[in-house]
Protein backbone atom coordinates (compact mmCIF):
# COMPACT_ATOMS: atom_id res chain seq x y z
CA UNK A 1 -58.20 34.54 33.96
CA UNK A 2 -57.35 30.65 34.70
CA UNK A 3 -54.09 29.82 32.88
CA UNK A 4 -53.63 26.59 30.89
CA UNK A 5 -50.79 23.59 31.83
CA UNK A 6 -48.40 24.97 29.14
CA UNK A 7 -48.47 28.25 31.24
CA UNK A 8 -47.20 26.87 34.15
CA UNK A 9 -44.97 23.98 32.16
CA UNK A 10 -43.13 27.37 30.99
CA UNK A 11 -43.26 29.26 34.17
CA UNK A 12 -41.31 26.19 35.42
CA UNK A 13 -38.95 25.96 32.53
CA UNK A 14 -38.18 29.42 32.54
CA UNK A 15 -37.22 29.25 36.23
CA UNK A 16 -35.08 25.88 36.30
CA UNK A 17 -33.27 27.60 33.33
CA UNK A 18 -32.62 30.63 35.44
CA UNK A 19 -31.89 28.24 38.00
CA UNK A 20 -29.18 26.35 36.29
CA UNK A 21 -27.50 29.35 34.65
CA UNK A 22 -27.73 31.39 38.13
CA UNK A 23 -29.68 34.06 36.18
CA UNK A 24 -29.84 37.51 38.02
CA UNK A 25 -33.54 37.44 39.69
CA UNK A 26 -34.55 40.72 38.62
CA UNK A 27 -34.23 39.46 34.63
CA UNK A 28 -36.08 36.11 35.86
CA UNK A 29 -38.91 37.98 37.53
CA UNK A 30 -39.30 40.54 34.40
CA UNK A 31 -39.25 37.76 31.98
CA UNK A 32 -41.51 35.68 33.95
CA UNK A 33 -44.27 38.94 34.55
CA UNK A 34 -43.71 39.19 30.66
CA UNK A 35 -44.61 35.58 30.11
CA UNK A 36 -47.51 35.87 32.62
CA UNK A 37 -48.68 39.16 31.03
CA UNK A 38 -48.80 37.86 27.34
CA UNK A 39 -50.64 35.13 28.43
CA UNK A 40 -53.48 36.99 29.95
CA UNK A 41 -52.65 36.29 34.03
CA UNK A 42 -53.77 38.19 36.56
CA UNK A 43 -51.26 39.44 38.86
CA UNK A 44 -50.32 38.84 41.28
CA UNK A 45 -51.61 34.99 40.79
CA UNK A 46 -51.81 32.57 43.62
CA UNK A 47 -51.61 29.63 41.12
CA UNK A 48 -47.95 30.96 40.54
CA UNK A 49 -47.72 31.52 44.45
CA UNK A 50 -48.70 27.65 44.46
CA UNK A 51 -46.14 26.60 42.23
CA UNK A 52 -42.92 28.30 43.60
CA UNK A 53 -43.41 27.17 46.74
CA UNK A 54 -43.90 23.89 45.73
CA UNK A 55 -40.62 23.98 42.94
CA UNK A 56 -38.92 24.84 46.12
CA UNK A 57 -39.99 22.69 48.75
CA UNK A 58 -39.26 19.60 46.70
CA UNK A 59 -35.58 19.31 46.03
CA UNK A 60 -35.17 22.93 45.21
CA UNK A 61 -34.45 24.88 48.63
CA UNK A 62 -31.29 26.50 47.59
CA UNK A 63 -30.25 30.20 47.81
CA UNK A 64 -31.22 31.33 44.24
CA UNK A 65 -34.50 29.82 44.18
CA UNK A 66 -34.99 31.78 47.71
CA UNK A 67 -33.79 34.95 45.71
CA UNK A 68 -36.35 34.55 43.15
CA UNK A 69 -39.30 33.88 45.17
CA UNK A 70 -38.30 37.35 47.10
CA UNK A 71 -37.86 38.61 43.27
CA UNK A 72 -41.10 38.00 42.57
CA UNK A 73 -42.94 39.48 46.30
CA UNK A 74 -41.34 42.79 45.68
CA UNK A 75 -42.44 42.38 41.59
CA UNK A 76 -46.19 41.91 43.19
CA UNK A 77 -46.83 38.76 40.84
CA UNK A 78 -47.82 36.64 43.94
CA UNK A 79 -49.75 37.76 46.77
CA UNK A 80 -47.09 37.89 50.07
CA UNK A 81 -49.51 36.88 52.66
CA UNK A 82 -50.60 33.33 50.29
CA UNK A 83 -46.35 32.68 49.97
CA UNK A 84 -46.42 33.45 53.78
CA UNK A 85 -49.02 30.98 54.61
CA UNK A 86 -47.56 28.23 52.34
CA UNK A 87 -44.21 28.68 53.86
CA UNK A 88 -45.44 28.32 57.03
CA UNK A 89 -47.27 24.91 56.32
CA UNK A 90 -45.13 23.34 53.75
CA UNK A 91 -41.45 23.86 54.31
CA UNK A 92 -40.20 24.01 58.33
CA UNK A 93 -36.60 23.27 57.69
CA UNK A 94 -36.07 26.48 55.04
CA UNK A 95 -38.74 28.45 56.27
CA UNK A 96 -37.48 31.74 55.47
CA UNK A 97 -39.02 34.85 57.28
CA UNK A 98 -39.98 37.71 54.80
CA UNK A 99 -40.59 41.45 55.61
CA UNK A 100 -43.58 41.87 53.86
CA UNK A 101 -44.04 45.94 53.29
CA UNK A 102 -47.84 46.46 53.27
CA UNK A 103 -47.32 48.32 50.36
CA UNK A 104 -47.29 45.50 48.43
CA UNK A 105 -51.00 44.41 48.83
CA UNK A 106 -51.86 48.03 47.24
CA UNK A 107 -52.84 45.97 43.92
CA UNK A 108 -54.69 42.71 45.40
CA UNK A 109 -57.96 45.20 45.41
CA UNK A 110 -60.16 42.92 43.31
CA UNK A 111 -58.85 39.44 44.26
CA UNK A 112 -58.22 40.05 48.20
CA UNK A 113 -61.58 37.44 48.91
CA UNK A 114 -59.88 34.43 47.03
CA UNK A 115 -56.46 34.81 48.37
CA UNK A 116 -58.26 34.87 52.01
CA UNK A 117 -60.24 31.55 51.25
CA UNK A 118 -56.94 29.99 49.62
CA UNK A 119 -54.83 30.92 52.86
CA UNK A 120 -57.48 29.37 54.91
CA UNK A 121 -57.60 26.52 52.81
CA UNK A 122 -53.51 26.22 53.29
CA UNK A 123 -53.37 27.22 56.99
CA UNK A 124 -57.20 25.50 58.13
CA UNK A 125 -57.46 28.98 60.18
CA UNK A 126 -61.32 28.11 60.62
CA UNK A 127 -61.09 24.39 61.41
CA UNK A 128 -58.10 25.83 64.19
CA UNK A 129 -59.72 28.77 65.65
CA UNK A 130 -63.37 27.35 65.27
CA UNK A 131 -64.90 30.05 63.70
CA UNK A 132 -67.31 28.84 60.85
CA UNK A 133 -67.46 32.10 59.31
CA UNK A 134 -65.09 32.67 56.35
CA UNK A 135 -65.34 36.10 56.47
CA UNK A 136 -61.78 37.81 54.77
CA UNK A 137 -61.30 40.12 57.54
CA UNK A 138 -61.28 37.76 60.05
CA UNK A 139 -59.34 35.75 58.59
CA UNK A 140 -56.37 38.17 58.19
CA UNK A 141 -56.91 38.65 61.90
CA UNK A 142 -56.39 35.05 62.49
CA UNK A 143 -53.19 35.09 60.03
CA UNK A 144 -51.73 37.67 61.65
CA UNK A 145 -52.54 35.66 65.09
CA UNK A 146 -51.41 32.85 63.78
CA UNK A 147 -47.99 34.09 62.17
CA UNK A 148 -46.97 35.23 65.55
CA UNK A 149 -47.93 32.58 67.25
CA UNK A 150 -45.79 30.15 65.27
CA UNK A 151 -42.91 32.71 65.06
CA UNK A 152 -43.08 32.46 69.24
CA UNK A 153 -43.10 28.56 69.08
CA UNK A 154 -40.04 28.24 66.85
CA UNK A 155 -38.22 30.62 68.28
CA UNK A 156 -39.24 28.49 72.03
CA UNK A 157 -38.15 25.41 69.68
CA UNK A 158 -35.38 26.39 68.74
CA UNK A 159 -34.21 27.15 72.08
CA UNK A 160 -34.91 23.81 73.37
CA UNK A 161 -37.70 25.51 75.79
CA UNK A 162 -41.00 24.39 74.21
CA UNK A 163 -41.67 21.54 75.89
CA UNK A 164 -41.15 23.36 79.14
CA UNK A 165 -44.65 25.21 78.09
CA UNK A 166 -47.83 23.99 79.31
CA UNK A 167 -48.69 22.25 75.97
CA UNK A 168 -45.22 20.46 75.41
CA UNK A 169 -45.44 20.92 71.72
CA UNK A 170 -46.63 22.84 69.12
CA UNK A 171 -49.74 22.69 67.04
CA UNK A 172 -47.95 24.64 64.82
CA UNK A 173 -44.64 22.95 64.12
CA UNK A 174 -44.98 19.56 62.12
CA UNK A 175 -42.75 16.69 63.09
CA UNK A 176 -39.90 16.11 60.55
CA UNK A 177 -41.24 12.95 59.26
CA UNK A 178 -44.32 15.09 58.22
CA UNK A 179 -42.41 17.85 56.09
CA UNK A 180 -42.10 17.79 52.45
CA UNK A 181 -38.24 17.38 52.00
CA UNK A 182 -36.05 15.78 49.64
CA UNK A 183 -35.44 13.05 51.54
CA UNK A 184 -33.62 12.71 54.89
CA UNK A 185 -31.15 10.55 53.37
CA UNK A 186 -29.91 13.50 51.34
CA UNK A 187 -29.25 15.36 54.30
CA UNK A 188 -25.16 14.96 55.47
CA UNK A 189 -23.10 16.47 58.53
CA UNK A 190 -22.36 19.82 56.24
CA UNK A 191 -26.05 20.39 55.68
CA UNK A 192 -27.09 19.78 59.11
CA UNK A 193 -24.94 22.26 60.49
CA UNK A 194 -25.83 24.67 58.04
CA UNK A 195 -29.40 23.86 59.19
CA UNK A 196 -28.30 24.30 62.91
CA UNK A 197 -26.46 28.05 62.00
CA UNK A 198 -30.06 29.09 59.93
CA UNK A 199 -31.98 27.98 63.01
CA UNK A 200 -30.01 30.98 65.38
CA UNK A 201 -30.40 33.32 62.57
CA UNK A 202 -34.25 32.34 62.15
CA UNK A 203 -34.42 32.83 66.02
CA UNK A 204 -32.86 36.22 65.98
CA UNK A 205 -35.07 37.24 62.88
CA UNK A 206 -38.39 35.71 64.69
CA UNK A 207 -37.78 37.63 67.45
CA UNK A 208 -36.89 40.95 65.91
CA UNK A 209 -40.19 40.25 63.51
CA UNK A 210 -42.49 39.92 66.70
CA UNK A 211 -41.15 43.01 67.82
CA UNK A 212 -42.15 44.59 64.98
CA UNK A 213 -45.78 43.56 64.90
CA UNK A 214 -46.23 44.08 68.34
CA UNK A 215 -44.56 47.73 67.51
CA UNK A 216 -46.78 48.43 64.76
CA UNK A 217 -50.19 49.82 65.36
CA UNK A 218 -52.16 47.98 63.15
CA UNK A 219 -50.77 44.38 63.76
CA UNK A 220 -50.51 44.84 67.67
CA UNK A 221 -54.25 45.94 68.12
CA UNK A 222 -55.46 42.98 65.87
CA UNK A 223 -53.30 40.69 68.04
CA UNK A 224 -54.96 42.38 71.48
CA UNK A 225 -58.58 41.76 69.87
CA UNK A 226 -57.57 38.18 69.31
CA UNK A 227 -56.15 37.01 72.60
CA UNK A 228 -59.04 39.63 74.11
CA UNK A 229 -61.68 37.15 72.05
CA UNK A 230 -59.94 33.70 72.57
């Protein structure tokens, strides 16, 4: 069911106001699935997927807002692979890397086609990998692809080592004149070096998540089908 404006206006005022008075994210996420739920949304709702990510890219990128976000993944009100892809196009500087459990998708059943279109839309996975057909399980394949392959290029970024590589850059990594940040003017010594100190601990994670697809079954034979098809 499409939601009105004065559902999201109060999605958004109940989360500054949680926000502001540091509200624990477990009573933010039940009163916002209450909210939601009285209000006839289907869950888990990319148009609320949409919205976080966009209250925190702009001006918003602080610790509790990252809390709530994660709240509301393991509450199942947004679809983890959408917040995934919007992370990974809208927000390089606090891109944060999420373990997302498979068991959450368990209850996407009906609406799985949609979110696949809307990541595409996001991520341009067809327009990338030239492959007209927008078919939801190739897509996923080519999410999955493309996850790792961006988690490999910042990691190589981070490092200092990507422009040792054949292509010099990324396709995946905007410029930071391209992000959607508050500004660089806002950003001072302090916050660069906290920037700096999440970069090794994104590198660390990056790694450790490749790993783990390349350990699971699932995720590792999808990647061996893409390169094999490439």
């Amino acid at each position: 069911m499409a939601a009105s404006s004065t559902v999201w206006d109060s999605v958004l005022e109940i989360t500054k106001s949680a926000q502001f008075k540091n509200s624990e994210p477990q009573l933010w996420a039940i009163q916002l699935s209450s909210s939601l739920n009285s209000a006839g949304v289907d869950l888990p709702s990319m148009e609320l997927a949409h919205l976080l990510v966009s209250h925190i890219c702009f001006d918003n990128h602080v610790p509790i807002t990252w809390k709530f976000l994660e709240k509301a993944l393991s509450f199942n009100i947004v679809p983890p692979l959408l917040v995934l892809g919007l992370l990974s196009t809208r927000q390089a500087i606090t891109f944060r890397l999420f373990r997302i459990d498979s068991s959450t998708q368990q209850h996407i059943g009906c609406i799985w086609n949609s979110i696949m279109k809307s990541i595409d839309d996001v991520v341009h996975l067809s327009q990338i990998f030239g492959v007209q057909l927008c078919e939801p399980g190739l897509l996923l394949v080519e999410f999955v692809f493309s996850i790792v392959w961006q988690l490999l290029d910042a990691s190589l970024d981070d490092e200092g080592l990507l422009e040792l590589s054949l292509e010099k850059n990324s396709r995946w990594l905007p410029r930071l004149q391209d992000m959607e940040i508050d500004g660089h003017e806002n950003f001072s010594e302090k916050r660069n070096e906290q920037h700096e100190g999440l970069h090794k601990v994104n590198t660390t994670m990056a790694i450790e998540l490749i790993g783990e697809f390349l350990k699971n079954k699932v995720t590792s034979r999808i990647l061996y089908l893409a390169r094999r098809n490439m």
